[in-house]
C-alpha atoms as a PDB file:
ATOM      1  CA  UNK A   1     186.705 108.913  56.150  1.00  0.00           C
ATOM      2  CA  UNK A   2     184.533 112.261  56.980  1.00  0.00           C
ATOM      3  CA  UNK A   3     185.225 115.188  55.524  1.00  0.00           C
ATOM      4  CA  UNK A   4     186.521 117.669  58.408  1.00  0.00           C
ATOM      5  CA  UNK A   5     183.729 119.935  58.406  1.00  0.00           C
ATOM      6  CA  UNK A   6     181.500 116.755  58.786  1.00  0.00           C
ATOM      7  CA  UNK A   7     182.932 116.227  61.617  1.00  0.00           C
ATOM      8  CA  UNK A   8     182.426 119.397  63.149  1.00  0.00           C
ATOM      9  CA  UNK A   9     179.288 119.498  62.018  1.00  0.00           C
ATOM     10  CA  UNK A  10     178.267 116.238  63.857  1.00  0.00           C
ATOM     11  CA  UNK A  11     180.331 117.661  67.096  1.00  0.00           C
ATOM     12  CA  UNK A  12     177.967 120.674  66.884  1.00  0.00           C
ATOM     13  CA  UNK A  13     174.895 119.264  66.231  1.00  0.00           C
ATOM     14  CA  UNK A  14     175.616 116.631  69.456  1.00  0.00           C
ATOM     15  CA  UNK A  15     176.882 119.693  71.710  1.00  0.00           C
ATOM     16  CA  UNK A  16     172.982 121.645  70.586  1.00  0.00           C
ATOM     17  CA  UNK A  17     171.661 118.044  71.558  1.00  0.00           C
ATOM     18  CA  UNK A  18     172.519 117.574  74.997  1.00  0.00           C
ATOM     19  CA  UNK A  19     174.676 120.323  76.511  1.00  0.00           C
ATOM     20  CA  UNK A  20     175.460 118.699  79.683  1.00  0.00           C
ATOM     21  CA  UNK A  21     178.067 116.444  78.846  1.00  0.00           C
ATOM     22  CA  UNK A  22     178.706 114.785  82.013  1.00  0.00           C
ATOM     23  CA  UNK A  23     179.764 111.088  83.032  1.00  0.00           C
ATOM     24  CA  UNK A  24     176.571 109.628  84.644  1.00  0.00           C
ATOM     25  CA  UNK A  25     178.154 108.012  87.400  1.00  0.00           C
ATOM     26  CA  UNK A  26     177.976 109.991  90.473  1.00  0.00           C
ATOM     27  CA  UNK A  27     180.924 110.893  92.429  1.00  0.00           C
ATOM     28  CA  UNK A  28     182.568 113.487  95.108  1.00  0.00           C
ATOM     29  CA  UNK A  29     186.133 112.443  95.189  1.00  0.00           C
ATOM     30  CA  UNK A  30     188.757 111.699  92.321  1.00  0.00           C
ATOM     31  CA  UNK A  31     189.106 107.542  93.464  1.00  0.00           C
ATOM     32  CA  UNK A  32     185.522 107.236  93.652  1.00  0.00           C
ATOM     33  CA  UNK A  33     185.082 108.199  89.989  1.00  0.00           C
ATOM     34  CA  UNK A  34     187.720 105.312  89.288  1.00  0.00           C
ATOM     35  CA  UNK A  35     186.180 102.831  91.515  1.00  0.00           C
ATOM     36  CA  UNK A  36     183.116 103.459  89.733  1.00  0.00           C
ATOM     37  CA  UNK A  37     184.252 103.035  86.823  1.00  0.00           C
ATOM     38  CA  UNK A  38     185.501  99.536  87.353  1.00  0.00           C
ATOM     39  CA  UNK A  39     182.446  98.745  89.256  1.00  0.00           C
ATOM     40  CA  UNK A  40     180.488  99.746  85.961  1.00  0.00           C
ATOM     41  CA  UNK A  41     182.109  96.757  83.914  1.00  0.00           C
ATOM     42  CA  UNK A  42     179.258  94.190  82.364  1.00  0.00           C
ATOM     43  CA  UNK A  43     176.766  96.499  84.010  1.00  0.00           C
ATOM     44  CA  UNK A  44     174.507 100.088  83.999  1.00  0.00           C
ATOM     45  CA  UNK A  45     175.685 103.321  85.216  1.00  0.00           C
ATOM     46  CA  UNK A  46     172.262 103.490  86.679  1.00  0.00           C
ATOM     47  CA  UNK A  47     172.803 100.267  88.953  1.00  0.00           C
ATOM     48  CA  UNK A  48     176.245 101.381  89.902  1.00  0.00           C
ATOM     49  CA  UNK A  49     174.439 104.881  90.917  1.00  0.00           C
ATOM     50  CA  UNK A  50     172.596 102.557  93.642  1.00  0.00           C
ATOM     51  CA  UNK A  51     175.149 100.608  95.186  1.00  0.00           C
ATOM     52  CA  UNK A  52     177.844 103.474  95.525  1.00  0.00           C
ATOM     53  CA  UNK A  53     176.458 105.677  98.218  1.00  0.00           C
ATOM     54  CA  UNK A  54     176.344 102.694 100.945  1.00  0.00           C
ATOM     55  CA  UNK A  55     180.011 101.413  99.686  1.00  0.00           C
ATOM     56  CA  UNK A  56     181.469 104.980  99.984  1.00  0.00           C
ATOM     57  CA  UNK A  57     179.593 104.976 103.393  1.00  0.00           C
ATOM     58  CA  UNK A  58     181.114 102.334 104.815  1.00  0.00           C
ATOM     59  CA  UNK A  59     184.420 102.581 103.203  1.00  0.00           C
ATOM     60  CA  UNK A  60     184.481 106.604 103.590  1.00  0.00           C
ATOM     61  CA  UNK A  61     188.550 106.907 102.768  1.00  0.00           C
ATOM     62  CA  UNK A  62     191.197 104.967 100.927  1.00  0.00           C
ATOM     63  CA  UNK A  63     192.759 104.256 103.452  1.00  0.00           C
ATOM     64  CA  UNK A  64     189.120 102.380 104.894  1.00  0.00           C
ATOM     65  CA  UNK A  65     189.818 100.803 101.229  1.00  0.00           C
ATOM     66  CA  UNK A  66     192.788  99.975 101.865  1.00  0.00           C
ATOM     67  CA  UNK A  67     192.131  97.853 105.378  1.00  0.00           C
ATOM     68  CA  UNK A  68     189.153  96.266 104.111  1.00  0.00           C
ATOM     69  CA  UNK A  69     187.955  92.832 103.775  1.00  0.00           C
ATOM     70  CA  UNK A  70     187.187  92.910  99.938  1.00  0.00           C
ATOM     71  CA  UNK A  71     184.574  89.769 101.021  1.00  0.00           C
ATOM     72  CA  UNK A  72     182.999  92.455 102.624  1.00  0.00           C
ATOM     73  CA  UNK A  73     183.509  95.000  99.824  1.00  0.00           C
ATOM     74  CA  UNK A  74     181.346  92.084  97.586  1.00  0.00           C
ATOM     75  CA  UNK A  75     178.595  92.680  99.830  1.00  0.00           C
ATOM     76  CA  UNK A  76     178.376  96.464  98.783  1.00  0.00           C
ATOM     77  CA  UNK A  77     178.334  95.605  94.749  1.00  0.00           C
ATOM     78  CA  UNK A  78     176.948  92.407  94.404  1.00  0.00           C
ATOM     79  CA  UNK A  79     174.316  93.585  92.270  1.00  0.00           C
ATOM     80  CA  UNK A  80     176.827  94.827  89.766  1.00  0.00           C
ATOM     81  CA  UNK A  81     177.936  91.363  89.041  1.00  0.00           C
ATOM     82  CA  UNK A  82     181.324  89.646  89.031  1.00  0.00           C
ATOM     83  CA  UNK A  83     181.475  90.971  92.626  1.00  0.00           C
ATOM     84  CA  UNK A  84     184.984  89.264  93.575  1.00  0.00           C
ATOM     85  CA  UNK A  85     187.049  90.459  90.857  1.00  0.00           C
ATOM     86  CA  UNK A  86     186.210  93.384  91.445  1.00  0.00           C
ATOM     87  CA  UNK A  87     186.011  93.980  95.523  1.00  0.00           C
ATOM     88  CA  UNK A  88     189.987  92.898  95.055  1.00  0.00           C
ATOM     89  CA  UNK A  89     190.364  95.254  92.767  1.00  0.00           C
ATOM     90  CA  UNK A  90     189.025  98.194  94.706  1.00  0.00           C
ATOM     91  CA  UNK A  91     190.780  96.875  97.534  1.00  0.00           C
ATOM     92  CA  UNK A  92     193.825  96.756  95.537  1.00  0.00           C
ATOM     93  CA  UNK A  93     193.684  99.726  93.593  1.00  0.00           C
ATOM     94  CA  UNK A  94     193.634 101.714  96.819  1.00  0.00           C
ATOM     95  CA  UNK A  95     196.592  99.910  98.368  1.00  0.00           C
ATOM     96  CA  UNK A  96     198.494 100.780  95.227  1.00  0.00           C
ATOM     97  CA  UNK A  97     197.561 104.394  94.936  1.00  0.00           C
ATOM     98  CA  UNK A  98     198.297 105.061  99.040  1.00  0.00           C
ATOM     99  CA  UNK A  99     201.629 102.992  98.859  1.00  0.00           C
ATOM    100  CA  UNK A 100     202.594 104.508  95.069  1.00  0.00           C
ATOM    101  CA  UNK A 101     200.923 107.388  94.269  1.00  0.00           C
ATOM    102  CA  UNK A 102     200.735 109.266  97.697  1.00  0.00           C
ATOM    103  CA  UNK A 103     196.859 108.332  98.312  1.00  0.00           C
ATOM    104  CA  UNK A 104     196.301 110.294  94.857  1.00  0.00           C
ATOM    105  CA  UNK A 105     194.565 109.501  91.107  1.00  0.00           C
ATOM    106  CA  UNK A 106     197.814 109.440  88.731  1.00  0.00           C
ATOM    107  CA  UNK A 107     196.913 111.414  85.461  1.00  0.00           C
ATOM    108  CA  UNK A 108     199.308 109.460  83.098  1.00  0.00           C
ATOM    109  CA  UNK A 109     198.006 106.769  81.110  1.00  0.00           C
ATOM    110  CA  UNK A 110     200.698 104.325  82.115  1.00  0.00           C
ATOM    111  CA  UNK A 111     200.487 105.309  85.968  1.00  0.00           C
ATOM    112  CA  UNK A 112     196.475 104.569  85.503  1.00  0.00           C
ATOM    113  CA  UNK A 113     197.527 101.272  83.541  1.00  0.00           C
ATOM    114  CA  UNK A 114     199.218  99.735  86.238  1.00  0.00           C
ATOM    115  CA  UNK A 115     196.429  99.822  88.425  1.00  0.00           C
ATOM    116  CA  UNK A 116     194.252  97.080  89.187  1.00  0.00           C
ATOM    117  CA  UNK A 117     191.101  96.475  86.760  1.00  0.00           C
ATOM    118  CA  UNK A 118     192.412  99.657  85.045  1.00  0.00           C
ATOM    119  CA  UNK A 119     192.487  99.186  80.981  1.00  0.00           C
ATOM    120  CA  UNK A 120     192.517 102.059  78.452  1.00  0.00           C
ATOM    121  CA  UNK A 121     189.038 102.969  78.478  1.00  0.00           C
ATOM    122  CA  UNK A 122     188.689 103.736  82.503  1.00  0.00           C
ATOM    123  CA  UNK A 123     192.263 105.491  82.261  1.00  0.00           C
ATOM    124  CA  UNK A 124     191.024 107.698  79.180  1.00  0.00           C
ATOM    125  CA  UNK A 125     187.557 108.819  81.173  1.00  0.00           C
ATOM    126  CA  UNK A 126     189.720 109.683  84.234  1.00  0.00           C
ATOM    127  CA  UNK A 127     192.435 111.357  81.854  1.00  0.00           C
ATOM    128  CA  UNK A 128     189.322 113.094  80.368  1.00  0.00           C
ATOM    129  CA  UNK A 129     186.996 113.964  83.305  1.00  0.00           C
ATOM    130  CA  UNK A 130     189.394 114.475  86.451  1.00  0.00           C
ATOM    131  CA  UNK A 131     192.677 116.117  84.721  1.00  0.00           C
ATOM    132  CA  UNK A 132     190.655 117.308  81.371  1.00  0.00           C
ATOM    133  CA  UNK A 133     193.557 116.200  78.926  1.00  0.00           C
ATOM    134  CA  UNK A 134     192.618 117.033  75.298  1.00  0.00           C
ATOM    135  CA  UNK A 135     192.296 114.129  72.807  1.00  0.00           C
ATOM    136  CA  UNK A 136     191.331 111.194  75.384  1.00  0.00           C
ATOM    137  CA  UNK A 137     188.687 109.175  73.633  1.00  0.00           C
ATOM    138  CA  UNK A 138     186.848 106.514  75.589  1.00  0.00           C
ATOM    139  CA  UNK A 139     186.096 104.091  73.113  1.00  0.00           C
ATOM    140  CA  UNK A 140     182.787 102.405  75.345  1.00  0.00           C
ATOM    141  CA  UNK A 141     180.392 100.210  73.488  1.00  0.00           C
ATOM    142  CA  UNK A 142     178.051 103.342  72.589  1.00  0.00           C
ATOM    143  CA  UNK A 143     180.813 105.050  71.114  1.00  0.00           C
ATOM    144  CA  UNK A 144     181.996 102.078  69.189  1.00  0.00           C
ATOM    145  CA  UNK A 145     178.877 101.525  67.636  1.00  0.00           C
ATOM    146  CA  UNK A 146     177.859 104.778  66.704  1.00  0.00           C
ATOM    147  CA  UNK A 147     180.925 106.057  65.560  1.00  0.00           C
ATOM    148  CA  UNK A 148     181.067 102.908  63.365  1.00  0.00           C
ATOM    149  CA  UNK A 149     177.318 104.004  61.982  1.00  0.00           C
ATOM    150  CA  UNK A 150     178.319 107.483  61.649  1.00  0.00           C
ATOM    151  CA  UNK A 151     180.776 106.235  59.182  1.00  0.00           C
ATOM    152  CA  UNK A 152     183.680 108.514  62.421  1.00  0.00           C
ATOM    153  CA  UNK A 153     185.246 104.788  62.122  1.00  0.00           C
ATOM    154  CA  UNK A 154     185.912 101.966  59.559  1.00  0.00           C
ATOM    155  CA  UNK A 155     183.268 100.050  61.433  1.00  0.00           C
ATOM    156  CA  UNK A 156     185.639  98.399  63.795  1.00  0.00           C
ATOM    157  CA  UNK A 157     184.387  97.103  66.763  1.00  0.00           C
ATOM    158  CA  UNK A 158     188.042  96.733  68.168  1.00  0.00           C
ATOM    159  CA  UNK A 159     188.190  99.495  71.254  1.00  0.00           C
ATOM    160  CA  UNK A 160     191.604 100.466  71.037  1.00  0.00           C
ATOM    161  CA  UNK A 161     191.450 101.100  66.558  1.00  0.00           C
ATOM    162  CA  UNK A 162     188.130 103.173  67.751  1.00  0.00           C
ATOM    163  CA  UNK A 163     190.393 105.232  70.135  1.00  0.00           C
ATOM    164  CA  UNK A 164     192.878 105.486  67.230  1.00  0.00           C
ATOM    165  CA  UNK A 165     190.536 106.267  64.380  1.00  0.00           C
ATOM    166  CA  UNK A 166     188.477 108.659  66.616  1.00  0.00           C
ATOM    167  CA  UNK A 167     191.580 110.595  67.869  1.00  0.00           C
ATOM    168  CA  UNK A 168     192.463 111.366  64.162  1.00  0.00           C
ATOM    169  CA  UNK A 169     189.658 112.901  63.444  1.00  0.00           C
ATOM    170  CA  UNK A 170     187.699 114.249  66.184  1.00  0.00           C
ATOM    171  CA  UNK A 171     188.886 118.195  67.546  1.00  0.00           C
ATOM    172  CA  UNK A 172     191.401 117.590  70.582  1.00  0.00           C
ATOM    173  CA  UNK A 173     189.157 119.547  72.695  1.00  0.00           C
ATOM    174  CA  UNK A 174     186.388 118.032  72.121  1.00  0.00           C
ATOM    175  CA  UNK A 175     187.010 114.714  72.254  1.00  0.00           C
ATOM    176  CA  UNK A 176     186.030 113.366  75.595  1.00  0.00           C
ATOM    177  CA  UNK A 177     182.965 115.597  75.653  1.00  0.00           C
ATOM    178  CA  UNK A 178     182.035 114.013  72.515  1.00  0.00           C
ATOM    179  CA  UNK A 179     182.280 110.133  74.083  1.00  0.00           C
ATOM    180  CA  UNK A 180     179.958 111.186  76.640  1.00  0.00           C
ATOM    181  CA  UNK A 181     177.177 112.635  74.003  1.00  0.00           C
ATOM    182  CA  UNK A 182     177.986 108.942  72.242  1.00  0.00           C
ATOM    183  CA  UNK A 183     176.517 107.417  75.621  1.00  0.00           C
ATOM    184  CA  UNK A 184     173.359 109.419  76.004  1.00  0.00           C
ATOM    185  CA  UNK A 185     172.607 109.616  72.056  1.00  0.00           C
ATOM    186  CA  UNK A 186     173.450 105.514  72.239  1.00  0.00           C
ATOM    187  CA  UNK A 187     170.871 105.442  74.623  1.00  0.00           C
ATOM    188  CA  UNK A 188     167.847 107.597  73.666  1.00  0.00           C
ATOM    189  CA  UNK A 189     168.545 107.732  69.841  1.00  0.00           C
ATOM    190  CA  UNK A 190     170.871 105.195  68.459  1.00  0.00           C
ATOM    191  CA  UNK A 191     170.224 102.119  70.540  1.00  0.00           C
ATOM    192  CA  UNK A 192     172.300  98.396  70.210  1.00  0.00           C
ATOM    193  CA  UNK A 193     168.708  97.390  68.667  1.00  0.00           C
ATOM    194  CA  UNK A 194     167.691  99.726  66.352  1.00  0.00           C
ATOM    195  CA  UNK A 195     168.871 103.456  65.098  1.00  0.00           C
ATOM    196  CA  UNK A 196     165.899 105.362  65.154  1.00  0.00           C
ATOM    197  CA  UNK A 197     166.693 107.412  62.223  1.00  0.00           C
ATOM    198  CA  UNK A 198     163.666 109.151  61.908  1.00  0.00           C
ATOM    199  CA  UNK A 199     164.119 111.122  65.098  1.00  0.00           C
ATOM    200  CA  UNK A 200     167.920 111.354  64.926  1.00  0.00           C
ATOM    201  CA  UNK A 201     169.296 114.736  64.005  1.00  0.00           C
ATOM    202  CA  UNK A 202     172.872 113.177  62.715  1.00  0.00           C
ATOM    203  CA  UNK A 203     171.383 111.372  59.512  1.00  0.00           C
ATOM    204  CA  UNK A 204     172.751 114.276  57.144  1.00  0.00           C
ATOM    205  CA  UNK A 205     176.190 113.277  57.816  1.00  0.00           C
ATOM    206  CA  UNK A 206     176.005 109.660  58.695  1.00  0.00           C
ATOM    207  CA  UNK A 207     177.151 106.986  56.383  1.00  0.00           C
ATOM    208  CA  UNK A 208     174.126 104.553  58.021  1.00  0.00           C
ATOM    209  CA  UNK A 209     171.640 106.236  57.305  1.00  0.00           C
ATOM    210  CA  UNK A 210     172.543 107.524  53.672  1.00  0.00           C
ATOM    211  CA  UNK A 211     173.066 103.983  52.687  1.00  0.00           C
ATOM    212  CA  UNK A 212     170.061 102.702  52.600  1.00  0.00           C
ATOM    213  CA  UNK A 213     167.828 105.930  52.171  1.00  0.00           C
ATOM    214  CA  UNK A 214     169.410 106.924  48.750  1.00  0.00           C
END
């Protein structure tokens, strides 16, 4: 395991990387981040980016959620794959949180859980991003991979022993932050095919890199 002032060190060095640590889906209200969020499942931020601003068009409210046809809803997000599952959801999820939740985004992780297409990582980005609780980690495939390189993890790719590890050792208040400088740094630096080392300013402190360059 990292040494604590590795840690910090790699916290630091992501924060001086990309300062804007920001979810990349696009959003105006609290539901649509959520809806998003299930919409991005087995597919890019970037495609979900398209289809949203016609579905929130057309479905402007949750309660327009709520009444809708989700064969219609698969219409909107077709593109983002496995269209039916999740047009229910949506459709669901916005039922539930008008009949259960008084038309609002619960903040506690087993409120979020019993929601429709919800699992732990959506509920820990919402946690994280709408109601800014410290120590939510959303264990996403860039963060399990990297923090597995980084030598953060034991190199599990399980999502919820990520969450676990990562919560250990990662500063409380900088946790969620953090998962969203995983994502961009999984996608410019430390890509699913290759870790491009020689541009990555991590490789003091990560356990990938010092394995095979000593």
């Amino acid at each position: 395991m990292k040494r604590k002032e590795d840690v910090l060190s790699i916290v630091n060095a992501l924060k001086q990387l990309y300062p804007d640590a920001l979810c990349s889906l696009q959003y105006d209200k609290d539901y649509e981040l959520l809806f998003a969020v299930r919409l991005s499942a087995q597919c890019t931020d970037e495609r979900v980016n398209k289809v949203t601003p016609a579905l929130f068009e057309r479905f402007p409210t949750l309660e327009a959620f709520a009444e809708a046809d989700p064969a219609e809803v698969a219409k909107y997000i077709h593109s983002c794959g496995f269209f039916n599952g999740k047009s229910r959801d949506l459709v669901g999820c916005a039922q539930m949180l008008l009949r259960d939740y008084g038309g609002k985004v619960p903040s506690k992780m087993e409120d979020l859980l019993k929601l429709p297409g919800v699992g732990r990582k959506t509920a820990n980005l919402i946690q994280g991003d709408i109601f800014h609780t410290p120590g939510v980690v959303v264990a996403d495939t860039h963060c399990i991979r990297i923090a597995g390189r980084l030598g953060l993890t034991d190199g599990t790719k399980d999502p919820a022993k990520v969450e676990q590890q990562l919560r250990k050792v990662l500063p409380p208040e900088e946790s969620n932050n953090f998962c969203h400088r995983m994502v961009l740094h999984g996608r410019a630096v430390c890509t699913a095919r290759v870790a491009k080392c020689e541009i990555c300013p991590l490789t003091e402190w990560c356990s990938h890199y010092q394995s095979f360059s000593n």
